[in-house]
N, C-alpha and C. Protein backbone atom coordinates (compact mmCIF):
# COMPACT_ATOMS: atom_id res chain seq x y z
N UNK A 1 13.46 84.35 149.45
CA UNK A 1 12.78 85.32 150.28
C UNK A 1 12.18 86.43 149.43
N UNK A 2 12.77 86.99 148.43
CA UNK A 2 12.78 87.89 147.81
C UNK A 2 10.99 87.71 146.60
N UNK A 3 11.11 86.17 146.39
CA UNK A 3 10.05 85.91 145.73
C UNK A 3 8.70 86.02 146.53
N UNK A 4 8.72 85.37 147.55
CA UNK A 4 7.64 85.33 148.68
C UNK A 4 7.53 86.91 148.79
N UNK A 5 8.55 87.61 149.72
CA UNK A 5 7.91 88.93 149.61
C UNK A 5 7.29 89.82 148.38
N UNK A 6 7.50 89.42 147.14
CA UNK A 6 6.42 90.31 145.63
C UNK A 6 5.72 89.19 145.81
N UNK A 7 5.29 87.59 146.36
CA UNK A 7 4.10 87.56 146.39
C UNK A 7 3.13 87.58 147.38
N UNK A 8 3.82 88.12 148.20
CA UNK A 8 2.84 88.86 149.25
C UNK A 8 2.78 90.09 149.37
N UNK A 9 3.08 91.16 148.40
CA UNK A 9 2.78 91.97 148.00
C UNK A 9 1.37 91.99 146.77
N UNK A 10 1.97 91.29 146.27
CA UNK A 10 0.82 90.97 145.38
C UNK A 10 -0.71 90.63 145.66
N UNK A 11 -0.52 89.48 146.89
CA UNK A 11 -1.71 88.97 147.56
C UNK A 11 -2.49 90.11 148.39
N UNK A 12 -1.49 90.96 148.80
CA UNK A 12 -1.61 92.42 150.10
C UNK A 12 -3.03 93.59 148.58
N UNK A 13 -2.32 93.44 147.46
CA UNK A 13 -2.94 94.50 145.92
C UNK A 13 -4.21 93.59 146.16
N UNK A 14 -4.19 92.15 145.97
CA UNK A 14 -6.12 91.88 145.68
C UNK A 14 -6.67 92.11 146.59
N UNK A 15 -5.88 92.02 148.04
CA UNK A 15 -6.69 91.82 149.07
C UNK A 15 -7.37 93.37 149.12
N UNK A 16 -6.66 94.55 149.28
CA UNK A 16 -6.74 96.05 148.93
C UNK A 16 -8.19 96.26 147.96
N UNK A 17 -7.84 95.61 146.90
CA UNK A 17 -9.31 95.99 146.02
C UNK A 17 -10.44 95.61 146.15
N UNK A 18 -10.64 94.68 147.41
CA UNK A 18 -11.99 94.34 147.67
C UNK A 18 -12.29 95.29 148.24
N UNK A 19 -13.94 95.40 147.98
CA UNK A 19 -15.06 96.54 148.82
C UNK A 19 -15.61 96.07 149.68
N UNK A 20 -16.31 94.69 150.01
CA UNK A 20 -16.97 94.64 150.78
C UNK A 20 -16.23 94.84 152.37
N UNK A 21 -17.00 94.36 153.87
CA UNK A 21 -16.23 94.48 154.48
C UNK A 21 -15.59 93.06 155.20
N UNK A 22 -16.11 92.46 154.74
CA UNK A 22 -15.27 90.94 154.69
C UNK A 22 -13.63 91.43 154.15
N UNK A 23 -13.72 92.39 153.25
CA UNK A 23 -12.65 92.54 152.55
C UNK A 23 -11.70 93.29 153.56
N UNK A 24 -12.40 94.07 153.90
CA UNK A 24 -11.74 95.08 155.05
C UNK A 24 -11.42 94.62 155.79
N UNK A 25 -12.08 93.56 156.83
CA UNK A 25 -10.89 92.48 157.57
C UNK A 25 -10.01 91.83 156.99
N UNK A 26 -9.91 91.34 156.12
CA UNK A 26 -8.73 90.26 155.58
C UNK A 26 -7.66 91.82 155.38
N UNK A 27 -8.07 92.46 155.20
CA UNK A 27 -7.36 93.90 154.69
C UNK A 27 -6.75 94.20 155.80
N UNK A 28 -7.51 94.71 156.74
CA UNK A 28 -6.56 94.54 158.33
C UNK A 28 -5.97 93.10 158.42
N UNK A 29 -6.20 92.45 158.10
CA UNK A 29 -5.63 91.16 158.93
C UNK A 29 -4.28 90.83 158.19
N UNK A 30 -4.18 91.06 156.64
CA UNK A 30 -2.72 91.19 155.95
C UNK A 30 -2.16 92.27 156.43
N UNK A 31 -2.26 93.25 156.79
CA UNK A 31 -1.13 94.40 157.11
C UNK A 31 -0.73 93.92 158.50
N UNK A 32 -1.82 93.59 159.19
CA UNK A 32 -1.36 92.77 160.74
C UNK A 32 -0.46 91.68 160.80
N UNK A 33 -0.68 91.19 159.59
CA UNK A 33 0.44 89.89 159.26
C UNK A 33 2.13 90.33 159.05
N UNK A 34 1.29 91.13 157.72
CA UNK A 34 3.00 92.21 157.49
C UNK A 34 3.88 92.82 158.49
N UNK A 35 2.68 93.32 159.62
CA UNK A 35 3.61 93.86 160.81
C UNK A 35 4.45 92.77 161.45
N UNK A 36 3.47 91.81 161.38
CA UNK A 36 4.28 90.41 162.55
C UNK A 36 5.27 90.11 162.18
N UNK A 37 5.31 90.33 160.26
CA UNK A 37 6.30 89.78 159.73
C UNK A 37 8.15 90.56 159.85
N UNK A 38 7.47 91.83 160.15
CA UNK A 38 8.87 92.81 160.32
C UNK A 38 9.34 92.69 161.48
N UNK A 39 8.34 92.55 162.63
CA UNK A 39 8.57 92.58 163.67
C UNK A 39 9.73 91.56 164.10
N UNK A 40 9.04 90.49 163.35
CA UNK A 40 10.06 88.60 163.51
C UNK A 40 11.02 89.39 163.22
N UNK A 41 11.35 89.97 161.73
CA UNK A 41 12.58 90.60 161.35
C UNK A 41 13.36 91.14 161.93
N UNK A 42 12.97 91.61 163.13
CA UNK A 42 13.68 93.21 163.74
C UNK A 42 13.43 94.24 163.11
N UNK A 43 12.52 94.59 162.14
CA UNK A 43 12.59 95.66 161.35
C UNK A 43 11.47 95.85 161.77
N UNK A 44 10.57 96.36 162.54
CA UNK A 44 9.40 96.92 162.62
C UNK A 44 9.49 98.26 162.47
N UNK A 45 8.70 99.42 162.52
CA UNK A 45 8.92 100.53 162.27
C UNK A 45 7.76 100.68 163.87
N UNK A 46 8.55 102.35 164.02
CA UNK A 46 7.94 102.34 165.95
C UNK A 46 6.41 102.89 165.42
N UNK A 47 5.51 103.27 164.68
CA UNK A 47 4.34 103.46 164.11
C UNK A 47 3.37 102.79 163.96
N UNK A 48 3.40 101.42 163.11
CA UNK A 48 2.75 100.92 162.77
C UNK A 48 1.44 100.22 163.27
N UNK A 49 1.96 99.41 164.50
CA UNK A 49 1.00 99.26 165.58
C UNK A 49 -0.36 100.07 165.48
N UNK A 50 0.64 101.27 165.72
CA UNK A 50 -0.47 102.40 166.30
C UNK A 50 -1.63 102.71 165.21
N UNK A 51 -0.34 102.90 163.82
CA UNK A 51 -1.50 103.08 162.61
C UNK A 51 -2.12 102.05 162.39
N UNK A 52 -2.33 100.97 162.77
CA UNK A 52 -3.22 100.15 162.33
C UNK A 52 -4.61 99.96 163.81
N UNK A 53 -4.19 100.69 164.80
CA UNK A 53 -4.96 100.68 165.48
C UNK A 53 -5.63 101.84 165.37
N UNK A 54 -5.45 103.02 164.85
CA UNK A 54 -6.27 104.11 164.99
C UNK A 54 -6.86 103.63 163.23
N UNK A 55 -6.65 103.18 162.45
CA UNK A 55 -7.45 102.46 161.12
C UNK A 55 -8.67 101.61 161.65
N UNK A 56 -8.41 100.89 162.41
CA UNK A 56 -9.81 100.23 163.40
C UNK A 56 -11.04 100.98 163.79
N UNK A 57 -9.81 101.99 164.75
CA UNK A 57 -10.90 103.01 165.32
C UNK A 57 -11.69 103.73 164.40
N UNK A 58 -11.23 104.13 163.37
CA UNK A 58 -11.78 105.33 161.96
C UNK A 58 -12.81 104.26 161.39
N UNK A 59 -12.53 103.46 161.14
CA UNK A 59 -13.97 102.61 160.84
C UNK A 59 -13.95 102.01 161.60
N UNK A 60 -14.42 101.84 162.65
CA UNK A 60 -15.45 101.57 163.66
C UNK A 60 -16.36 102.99 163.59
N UNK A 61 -16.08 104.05 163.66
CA UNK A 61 -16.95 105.53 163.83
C UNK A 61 -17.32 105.58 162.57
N UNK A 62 -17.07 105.17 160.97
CA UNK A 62 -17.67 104.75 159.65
C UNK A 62 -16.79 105.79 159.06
N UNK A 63 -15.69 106.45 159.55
CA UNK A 63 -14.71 107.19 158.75
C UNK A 63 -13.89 106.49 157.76
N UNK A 64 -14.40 105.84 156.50
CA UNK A 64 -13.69 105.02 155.96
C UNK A 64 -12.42 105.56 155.29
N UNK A 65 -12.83 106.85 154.79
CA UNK A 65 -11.76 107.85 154.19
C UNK A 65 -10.57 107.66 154.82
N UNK A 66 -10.62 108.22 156.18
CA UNK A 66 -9.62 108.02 156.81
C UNK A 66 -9.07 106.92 157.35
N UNK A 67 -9.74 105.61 157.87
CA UNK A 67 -9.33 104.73 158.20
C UNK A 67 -8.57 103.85 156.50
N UNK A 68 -8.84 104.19 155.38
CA UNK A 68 -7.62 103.65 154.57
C UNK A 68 -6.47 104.28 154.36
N UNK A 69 -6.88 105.02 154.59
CA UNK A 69 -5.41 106.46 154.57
C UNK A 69 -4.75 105.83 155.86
N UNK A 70 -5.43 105.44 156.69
CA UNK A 70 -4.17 104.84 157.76
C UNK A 70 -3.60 103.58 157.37
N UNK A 71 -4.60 102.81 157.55
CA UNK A 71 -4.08 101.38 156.68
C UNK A 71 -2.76 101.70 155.88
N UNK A 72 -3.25 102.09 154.88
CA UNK A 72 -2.23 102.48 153.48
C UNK A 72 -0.71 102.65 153.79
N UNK A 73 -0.65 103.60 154.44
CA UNK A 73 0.38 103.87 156.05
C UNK A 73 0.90 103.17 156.35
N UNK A 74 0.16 102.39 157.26
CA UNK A 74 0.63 101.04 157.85
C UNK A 74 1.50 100.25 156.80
N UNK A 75 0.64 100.30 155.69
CA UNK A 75 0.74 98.89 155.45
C UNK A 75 2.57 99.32 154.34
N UNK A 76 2.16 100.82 154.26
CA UNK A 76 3.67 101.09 153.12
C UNK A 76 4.71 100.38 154.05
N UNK A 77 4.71 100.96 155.56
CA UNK A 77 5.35 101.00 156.92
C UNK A 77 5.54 99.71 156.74
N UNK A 78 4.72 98.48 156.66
CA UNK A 78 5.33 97.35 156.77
C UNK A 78 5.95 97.03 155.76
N UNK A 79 5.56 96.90 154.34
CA UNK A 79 6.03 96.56 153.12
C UNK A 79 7.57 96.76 153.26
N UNK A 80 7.61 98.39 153.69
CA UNK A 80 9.04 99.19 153.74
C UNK A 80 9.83 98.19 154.92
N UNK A 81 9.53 97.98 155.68
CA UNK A 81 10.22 97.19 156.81
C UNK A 81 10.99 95.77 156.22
N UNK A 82 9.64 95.11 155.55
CA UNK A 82 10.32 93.78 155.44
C UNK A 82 11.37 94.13 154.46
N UNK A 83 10.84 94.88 153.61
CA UNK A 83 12.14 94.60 152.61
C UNK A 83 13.47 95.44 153.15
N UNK A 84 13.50 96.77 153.93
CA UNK A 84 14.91 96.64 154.73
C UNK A 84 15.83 95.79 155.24
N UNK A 85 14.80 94.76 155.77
CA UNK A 85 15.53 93.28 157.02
C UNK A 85 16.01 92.65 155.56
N UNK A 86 15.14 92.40 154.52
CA UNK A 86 15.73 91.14 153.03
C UNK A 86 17.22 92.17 152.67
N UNK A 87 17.27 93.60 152.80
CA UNK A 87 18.14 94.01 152.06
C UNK A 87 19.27 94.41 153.47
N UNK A 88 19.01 93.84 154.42
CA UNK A 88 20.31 94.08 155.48
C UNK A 88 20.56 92.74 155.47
N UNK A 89 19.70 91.97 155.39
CA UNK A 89 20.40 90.17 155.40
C UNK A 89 21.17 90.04 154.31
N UNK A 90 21.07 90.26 152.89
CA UNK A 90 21.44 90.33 151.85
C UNK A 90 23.20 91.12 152.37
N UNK A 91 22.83 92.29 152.59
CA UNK A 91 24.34 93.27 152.36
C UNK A 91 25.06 92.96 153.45
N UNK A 92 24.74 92.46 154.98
CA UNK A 92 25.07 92.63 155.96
C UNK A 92 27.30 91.54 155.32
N UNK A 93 27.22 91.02 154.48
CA UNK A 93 28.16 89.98 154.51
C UNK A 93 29.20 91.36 154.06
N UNK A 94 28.64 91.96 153.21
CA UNK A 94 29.99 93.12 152.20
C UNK A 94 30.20 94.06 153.31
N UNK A 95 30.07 94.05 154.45
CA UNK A 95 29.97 94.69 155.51
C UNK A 95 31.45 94.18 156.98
N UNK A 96 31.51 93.28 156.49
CA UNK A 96 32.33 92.37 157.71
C UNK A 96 33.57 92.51 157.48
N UNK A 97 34.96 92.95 157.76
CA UNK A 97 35.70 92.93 158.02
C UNK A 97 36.50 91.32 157.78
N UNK A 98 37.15 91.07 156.52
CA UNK A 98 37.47 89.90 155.93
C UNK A 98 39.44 90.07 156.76
């Protein structure tokens, strides 16, 4: 699990450095993924949704400034999520009452 998530972190960094706006969808569309992915987890964070919906809205009106500053957000928000759920699956055992 641990590998998949740095390489979808990794995939999340190229996808980030594209400019065009082809790029900018796949760009929304990985952090949208990331959310789904915490969400499966149980780890969603109660935000994210939202920040990735007001990132839409900011570019849609051509506020790009701000619509990556939300993204970015989002997307820490998800990053941060999944890897909580890898590191409560992980610890949850040193936890149990033997």
């Amino acid at each position: 699990m641990r590998v998949f998530v740095n390489l979808m972190l990794m995939a999340t960094v190229l996808v980030a450095q594209s400019g065009c706006s082809t790029g900018l969808e796949r760009r929304f569309a990985e952090v949208e993924r990331m959310r789904v992915m915490a969400a499966e987890a149980g780890a969603e964070w109660l935000q994210t949704e939202e920040l990735i919906k007001q990132a839409k809205t900011e570019a849609t009106r051509g506020d790009m400034e701000r619509s990556n500053s939300l993204l970015e957000l989002a997307q820490f928000q998800a990053e941060t999520a999944i890897k909580q759920a890898q590191h409560e699956a992980d610890a949850w055992s040193g936890r149990v009452v033997q």
